[in-house]
N, C-alpha and C. Protein backbone atom coordinates (compact mmCIF):
# COMPACT_ATOMS: atom_id res chain seq x y z
N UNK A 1 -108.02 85.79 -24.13
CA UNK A 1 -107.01 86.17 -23.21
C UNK A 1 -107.21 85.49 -21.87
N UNK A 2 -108.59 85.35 -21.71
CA UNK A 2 -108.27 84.70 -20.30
C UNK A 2 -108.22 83.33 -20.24
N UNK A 3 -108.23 82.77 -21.47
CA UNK A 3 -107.54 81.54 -21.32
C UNK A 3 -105.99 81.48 -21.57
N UNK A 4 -105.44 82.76 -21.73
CA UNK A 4 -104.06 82.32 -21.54
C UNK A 4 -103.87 82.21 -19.95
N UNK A 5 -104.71 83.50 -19.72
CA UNK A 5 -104.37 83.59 -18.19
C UNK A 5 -104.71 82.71 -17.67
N UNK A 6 -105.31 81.82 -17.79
CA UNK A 6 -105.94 80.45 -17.10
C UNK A 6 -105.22 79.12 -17.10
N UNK A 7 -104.44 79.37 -18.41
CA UNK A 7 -102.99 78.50 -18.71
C UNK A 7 -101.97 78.79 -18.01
N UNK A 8 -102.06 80.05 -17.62
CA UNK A 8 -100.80 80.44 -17.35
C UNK A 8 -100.74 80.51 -15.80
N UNK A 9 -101.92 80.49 -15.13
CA UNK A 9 -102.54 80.29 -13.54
C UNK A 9 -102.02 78.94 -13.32
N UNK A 10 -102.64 77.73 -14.35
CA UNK A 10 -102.27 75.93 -14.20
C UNK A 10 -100.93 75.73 -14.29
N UNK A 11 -100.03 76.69 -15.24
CA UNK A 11 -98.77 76.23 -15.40
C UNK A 11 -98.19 76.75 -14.43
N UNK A 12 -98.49 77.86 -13.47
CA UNK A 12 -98.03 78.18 -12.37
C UNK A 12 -97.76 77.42 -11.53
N UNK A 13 -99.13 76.85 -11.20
CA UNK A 13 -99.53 75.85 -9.93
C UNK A 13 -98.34 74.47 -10.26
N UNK A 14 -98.62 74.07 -11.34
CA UNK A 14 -97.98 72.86 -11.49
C UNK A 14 -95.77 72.99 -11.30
N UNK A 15 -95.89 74.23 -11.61
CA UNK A 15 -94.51 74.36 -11.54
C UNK A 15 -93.98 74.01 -10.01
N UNK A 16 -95.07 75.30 -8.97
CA UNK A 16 -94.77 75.26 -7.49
C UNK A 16 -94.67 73.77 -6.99
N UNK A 17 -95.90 72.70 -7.78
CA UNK A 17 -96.26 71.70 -6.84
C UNK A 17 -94.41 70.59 -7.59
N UNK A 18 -94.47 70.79 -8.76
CA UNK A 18 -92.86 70.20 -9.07
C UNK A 18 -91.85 70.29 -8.18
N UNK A 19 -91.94 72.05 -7.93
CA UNK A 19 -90.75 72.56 -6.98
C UNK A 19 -90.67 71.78 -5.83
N UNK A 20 -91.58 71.79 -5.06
CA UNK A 20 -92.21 71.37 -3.85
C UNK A 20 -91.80 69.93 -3.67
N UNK A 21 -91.82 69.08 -5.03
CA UNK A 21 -91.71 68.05 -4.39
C UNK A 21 -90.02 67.41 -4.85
N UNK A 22 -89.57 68.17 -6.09
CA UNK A 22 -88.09 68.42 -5.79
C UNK A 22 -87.36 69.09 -4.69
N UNK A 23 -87.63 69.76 -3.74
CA UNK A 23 -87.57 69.96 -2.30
C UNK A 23 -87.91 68.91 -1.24
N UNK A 24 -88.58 68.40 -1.43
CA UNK A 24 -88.78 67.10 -1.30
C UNK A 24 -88.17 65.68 -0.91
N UNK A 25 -87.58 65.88 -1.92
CA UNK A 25 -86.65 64.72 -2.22
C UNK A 25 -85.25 65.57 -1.94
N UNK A 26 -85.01 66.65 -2.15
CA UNK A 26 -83.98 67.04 -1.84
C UNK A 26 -83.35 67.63 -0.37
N UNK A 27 -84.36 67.69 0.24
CA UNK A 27 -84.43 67.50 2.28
C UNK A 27 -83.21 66.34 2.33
N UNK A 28 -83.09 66.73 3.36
CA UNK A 28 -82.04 65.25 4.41
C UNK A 28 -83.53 64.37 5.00
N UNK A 29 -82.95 63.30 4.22
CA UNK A 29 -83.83 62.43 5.43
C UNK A 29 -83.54 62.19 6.73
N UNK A 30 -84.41 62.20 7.68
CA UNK A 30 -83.81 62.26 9.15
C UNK A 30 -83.41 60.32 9.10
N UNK A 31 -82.57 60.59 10.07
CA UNK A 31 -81.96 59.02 10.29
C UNK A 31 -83.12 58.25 10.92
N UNK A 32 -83.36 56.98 10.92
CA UNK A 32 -84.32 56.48 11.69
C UNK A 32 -83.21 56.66 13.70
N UNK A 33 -84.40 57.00 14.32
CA UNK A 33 -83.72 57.12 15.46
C UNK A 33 -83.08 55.86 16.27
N UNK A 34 -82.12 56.22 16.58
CA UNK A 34 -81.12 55.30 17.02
C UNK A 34 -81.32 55.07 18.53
N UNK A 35 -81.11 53.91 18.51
CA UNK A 35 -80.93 53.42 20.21
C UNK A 35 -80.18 53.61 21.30
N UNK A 36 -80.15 54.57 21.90
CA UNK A 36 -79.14 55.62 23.03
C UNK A 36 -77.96 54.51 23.36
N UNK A 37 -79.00 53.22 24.31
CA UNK A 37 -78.37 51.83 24.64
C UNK A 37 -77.36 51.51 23.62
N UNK A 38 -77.69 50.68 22.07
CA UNK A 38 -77.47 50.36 21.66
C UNK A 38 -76.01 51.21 21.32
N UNK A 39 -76.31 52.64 20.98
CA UNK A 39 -75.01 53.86 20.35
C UNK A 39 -74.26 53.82 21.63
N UNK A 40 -74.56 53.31 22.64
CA UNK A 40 -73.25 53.41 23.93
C UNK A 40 -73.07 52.16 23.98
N UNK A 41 -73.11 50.75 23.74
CA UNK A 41 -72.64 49.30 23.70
C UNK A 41 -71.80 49.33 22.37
N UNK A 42 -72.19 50.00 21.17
CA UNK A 42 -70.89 50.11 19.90
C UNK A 42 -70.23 51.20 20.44
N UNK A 43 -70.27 52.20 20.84
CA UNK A 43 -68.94 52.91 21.23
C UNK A 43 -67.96 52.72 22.02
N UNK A 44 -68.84 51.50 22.73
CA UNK A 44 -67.82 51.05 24.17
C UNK A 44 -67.19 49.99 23.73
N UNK A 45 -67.74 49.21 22.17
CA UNK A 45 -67.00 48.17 21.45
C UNK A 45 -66.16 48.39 20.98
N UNK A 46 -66.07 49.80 20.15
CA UNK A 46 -65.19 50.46 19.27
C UNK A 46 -63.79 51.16 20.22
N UNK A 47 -64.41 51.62 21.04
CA UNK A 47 -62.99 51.94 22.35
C UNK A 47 -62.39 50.59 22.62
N UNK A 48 -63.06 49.82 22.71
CA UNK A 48 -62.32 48.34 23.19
C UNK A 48 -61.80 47.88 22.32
N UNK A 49 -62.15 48.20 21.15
CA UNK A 49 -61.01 47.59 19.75
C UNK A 49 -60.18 48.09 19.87
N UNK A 50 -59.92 49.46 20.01
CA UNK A 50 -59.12 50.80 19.61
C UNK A 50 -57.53 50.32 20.70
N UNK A 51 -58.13 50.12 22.07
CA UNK A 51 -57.05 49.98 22.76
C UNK A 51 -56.74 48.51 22.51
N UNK A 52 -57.43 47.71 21.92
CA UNK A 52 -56.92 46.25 22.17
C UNK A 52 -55.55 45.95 20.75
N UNK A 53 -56.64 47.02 19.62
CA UNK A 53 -55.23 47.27 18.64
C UNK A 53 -54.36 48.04 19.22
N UNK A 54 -54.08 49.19 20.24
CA UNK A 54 -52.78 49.76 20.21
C UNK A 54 -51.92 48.31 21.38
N UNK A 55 -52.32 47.91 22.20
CA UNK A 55 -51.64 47.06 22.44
C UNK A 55 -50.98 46.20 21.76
N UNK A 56 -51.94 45.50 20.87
CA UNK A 56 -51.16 44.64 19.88
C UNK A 56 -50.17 45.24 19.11
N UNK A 57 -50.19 46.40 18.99
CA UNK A 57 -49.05 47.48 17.69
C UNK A 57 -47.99 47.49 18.77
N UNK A 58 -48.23 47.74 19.96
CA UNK A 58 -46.80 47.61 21.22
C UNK A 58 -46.72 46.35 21.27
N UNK A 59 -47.03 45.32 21.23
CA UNK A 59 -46.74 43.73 21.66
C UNK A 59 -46.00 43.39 20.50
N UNK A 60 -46.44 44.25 18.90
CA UNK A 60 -45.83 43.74 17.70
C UNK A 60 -44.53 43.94 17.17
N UNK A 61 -44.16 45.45 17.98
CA UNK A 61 -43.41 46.17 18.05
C UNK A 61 -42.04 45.53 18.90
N UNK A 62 -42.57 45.82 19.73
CA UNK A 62 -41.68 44.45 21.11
C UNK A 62 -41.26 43.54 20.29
N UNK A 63 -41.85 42.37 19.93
CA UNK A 63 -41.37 41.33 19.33
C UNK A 63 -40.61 42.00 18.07
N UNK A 64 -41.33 42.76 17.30
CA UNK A 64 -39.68 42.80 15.93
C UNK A 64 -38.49 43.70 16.37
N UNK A 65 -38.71 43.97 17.33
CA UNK A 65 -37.31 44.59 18.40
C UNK A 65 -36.67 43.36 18.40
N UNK A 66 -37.27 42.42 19.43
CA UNK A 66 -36.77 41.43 19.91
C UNK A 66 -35.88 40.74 18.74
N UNK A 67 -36.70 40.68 17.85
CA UNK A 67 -36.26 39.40 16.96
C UNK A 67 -35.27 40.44 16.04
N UNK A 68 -34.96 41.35 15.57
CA UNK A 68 -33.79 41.85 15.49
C UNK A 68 -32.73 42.27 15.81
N UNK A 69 -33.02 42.24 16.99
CA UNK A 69 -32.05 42.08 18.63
C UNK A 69 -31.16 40.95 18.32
N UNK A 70 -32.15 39.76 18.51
CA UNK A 70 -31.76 38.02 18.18
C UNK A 70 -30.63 38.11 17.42
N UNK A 71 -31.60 38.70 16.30
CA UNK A 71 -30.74 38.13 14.93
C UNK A 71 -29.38 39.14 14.58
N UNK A 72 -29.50 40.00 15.21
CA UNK A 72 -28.24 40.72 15.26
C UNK A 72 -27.40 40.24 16.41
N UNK A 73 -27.23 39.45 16.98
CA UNK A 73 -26.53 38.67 18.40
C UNK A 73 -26.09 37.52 17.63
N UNK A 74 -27.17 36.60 16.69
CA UNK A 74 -26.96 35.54 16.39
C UNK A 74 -25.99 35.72 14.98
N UNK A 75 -25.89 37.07 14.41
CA UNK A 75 -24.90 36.68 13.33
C UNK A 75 -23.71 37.22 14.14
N UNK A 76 -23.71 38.22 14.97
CA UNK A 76 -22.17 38.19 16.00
C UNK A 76 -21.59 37.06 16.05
N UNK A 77 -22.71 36.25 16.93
CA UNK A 77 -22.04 34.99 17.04
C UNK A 77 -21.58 34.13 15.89
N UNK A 78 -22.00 34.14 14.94
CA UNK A 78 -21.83 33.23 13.85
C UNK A 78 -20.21 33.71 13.22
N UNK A 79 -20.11 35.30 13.02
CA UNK A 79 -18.81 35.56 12.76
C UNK A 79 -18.10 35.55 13.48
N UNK A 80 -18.28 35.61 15.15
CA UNK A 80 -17.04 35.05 16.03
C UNK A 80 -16.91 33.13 15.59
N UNK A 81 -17.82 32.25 15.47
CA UNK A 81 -17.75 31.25 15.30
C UNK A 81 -16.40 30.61 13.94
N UNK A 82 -16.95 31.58 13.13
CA UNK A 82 -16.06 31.69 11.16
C UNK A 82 -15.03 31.76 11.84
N UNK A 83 -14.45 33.07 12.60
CA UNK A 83 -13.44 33.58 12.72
C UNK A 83 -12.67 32.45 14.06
N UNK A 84 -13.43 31.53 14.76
CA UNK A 84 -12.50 30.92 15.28
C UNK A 84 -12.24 29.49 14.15
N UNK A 85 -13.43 29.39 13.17
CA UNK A 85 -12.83 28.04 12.17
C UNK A 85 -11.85 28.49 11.91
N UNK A 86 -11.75 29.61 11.11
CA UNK A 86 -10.63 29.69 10.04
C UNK A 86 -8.99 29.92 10.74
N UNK A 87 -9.20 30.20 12.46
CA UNK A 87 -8.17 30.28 13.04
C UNK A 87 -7.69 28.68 13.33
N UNK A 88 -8.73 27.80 14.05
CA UNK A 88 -8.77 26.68 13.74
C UNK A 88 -7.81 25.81 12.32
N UNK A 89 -8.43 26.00 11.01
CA UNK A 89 -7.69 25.49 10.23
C UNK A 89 -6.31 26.36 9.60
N UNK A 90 -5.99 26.98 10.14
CA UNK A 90 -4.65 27.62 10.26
C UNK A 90 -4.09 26.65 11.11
N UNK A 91 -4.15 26.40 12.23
CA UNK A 91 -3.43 25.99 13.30
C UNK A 91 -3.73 24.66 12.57
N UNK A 92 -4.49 23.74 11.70
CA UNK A 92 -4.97 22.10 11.72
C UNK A 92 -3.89 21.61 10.12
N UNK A 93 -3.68 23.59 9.42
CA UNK A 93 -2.46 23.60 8.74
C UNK A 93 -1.22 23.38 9.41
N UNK A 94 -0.45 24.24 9.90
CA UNK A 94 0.49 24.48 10.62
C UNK A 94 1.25 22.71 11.05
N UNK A 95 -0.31 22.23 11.70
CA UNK A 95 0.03 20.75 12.53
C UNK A 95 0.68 19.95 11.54
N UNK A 96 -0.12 20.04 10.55
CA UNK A 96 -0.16 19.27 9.13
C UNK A 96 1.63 19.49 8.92
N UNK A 97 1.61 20.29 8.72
CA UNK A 97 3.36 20.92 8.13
C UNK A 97 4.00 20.02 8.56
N UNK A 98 3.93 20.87 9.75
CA UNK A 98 5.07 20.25 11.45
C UNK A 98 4.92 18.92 11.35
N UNK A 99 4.02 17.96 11.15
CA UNK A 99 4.02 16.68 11.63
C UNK A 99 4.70 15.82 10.44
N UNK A 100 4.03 16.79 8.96
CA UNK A 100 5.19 15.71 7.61
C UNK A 100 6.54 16.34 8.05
N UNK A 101 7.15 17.27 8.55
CA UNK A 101 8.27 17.53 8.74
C UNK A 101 8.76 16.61 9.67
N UNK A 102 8.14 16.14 10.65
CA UNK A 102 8.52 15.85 11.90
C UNK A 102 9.12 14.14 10.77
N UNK A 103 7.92 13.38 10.35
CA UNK A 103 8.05 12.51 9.53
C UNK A 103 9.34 12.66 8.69
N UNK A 104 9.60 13.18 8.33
CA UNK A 104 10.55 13.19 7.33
C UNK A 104 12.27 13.17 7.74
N UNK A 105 11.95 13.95 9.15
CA UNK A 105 13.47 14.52 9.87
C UNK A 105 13.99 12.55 10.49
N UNK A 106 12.49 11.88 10.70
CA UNK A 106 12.92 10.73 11.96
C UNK A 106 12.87 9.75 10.66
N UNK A 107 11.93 10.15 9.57
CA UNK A 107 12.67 8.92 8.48
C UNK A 107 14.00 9.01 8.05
N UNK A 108 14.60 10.11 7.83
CA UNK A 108 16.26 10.26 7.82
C UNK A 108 16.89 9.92 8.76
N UNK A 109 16.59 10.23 10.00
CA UNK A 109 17.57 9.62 11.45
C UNK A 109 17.39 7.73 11.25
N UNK A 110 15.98 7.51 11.01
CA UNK A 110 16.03 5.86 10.64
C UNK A 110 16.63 5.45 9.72
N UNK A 111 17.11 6.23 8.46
CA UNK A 111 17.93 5.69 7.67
C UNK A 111 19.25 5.81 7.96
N UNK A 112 19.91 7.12 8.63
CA UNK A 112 21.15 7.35 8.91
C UNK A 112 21.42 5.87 9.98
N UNK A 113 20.20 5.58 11.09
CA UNK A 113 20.80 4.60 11.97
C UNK A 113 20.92 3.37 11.08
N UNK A 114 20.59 3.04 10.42
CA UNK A 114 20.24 1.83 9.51
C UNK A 114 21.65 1.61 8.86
N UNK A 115 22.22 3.09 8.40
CA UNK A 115 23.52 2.69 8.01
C UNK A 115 24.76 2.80 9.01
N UNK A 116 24.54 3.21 10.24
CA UNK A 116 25.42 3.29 11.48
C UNK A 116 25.98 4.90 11.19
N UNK A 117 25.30 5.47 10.89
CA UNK A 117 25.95 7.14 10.72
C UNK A 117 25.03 7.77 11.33
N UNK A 118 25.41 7.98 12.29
CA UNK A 118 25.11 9.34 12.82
C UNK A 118 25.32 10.71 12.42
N UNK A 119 24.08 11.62 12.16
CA UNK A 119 24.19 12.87 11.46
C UNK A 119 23.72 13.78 12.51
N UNK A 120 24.41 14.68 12.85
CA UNK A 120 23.84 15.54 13.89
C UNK A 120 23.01 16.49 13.44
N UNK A 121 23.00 17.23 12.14
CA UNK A 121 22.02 17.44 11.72
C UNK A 121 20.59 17.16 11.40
N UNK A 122 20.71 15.81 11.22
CA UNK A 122 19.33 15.09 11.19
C UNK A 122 18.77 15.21 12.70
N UNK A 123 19.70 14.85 13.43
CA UNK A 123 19.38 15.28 14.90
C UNK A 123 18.61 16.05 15.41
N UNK A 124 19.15 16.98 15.00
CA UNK A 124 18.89 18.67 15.48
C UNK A 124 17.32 19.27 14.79
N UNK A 125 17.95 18.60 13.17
CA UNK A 125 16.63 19.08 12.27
C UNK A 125 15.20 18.48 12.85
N UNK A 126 15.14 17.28 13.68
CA UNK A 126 14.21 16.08 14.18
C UNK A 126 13.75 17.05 15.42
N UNK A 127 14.56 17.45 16.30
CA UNK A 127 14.40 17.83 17.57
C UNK A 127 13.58 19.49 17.18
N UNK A 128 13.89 20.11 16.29
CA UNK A 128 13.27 21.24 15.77
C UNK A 128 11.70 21.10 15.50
N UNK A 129 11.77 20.11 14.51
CA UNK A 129 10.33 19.48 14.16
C UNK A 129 9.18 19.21 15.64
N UNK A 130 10.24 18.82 16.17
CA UNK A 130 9.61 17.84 17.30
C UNK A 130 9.02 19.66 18.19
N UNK A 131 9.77 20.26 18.23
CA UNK A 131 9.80 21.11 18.70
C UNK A 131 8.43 22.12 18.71
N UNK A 132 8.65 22.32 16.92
CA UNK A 132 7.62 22.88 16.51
C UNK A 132 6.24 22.02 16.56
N UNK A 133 6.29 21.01 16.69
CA UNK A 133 4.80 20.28 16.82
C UNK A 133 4.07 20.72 18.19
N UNK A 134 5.49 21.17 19.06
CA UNK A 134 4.37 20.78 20.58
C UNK A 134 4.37 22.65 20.66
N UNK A 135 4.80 23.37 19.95
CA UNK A 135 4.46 24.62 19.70
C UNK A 135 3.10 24.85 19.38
N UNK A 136 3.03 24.45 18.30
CA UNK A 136 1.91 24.10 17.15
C UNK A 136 0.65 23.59 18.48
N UNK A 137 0.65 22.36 18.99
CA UNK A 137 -0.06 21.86 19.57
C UNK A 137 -0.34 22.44 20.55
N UNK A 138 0.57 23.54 21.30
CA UNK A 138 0.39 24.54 22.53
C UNK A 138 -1.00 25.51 22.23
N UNK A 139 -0.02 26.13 20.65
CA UNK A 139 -0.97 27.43 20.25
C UNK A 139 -2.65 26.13 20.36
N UNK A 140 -2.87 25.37 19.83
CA UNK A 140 -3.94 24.86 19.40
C UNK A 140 -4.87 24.48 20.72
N UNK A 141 -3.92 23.94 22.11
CA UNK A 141 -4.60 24.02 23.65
C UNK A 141 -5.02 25.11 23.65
N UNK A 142 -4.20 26.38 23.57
CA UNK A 142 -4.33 27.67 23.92
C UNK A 142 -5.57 28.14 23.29
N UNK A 143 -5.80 28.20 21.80
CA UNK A 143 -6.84 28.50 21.40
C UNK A 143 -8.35 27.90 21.88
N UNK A 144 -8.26 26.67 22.11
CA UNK A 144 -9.19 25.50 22.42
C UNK A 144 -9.62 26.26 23.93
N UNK A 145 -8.88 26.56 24.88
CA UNK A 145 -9.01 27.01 25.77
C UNK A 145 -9.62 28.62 26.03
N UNK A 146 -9.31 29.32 25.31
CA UNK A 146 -9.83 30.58 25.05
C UNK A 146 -11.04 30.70 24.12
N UNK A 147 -11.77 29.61 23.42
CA UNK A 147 -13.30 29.76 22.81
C UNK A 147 -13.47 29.29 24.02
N UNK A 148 -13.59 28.20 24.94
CA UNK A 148 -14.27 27.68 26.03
C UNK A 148 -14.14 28.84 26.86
N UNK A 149 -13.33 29.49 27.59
CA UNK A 149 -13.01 30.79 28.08
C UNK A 149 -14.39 31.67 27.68
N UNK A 150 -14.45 32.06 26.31
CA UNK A 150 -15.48 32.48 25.79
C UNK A 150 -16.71 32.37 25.53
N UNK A 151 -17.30 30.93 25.82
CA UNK A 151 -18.72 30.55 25.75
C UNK A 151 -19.13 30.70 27.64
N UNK A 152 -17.56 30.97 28.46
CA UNK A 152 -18.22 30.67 29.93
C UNK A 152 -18.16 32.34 30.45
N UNK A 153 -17.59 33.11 29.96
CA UNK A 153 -17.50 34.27 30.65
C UNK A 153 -19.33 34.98 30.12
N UNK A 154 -20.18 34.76 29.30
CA UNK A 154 -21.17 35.39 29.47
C UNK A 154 -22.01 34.79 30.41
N UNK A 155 -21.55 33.40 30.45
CA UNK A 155 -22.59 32.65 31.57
C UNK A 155 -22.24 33.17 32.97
N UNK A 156 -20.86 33.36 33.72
CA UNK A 156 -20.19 33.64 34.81
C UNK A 156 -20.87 35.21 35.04
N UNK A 157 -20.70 35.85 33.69
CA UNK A 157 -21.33 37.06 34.15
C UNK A 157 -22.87 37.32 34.33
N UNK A 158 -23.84 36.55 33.61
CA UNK A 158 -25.11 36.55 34.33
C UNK A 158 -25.47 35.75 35.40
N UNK A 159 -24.38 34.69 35.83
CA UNK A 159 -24.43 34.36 37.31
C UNK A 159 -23.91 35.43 38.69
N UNK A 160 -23.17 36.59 37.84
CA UNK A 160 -22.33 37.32 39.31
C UNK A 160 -23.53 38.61 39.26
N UNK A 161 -24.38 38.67 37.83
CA UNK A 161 -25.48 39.58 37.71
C UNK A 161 -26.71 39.44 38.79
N UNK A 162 -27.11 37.79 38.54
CA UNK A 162 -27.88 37.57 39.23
C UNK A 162 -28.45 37.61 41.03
């Protein structure tokens, strides 16, 4: 019996000294101690990142404002631009018309004179043509004049701004 108890004394011991050193290992290791200096030169690095990125997030910000600003100005402009072509070739139609008409009224008056007949209709029809061309050609000053109108009134107004 008392070698159980004597077994049972060793298997004691050996259990505690197991425990002990699974406690051991299972502690926090303390950090190696850190450099006061050093932990206030990275914190003062890390603040200096911190604000140097929020600036950049406002500087980045700014600019894709900007540039969708732009680009919403620059397709304005592009559809006022369409919208004066296509008024443009309306009016570069119109001319077109008027001018084979115009052609056509003074090739008949040249043939009527050719045979010594005078047609007052051809006349009239010629002077109509003629008519409508410098119509035609008015609207087309007029328009010509009102895009130029339009490229100077934003300039006039950041000169009366200024």
């Amino acid at each position: 019996m008392t070698e159980i108890a004597e077994l049972q004394r060793r298997l004691s011991e050996a259990l505690e000294r197991i425990g002990g050193g699974v406690e051991a290992l299972e502690a926090p290791r303390a950090a190696p101690a850190a450099d006061p200096e050093e932990l206030r030169r990275l914190t003062e690095a890390l603040e200096a990142e911190k604000e140097l990125t929020a600036q950049l997030e406002v500087r980045v910000r700014a600019q894709k404002e900007k540039t969708e600003r732009q680009g919403r100005e620059l397709q304005t402009e592009i559809d006022r631009l369409k919208q004066e072509l296509a008024d443009a070739e309306i009016q570069a139609q119109r001319m077109r018309r008027t001018n084979t008409q115009l052609r056509q009224s003074i090739q008949a008056l040249r043939e009527a004179a050719e045979e010594g007949v005078a047609e007052p209709h051809l006349i009239n029809q010629a002077m109509s043509s003629e008519l409508e061309g410098l119509r035609v050609a008015r609207e087309g000053d007029r328009a010509e004049m009102d895009a130029i109108l339009g490229e100077l009134k934003p300039l006039l107004e950041e000169t009366r701004d200024a």
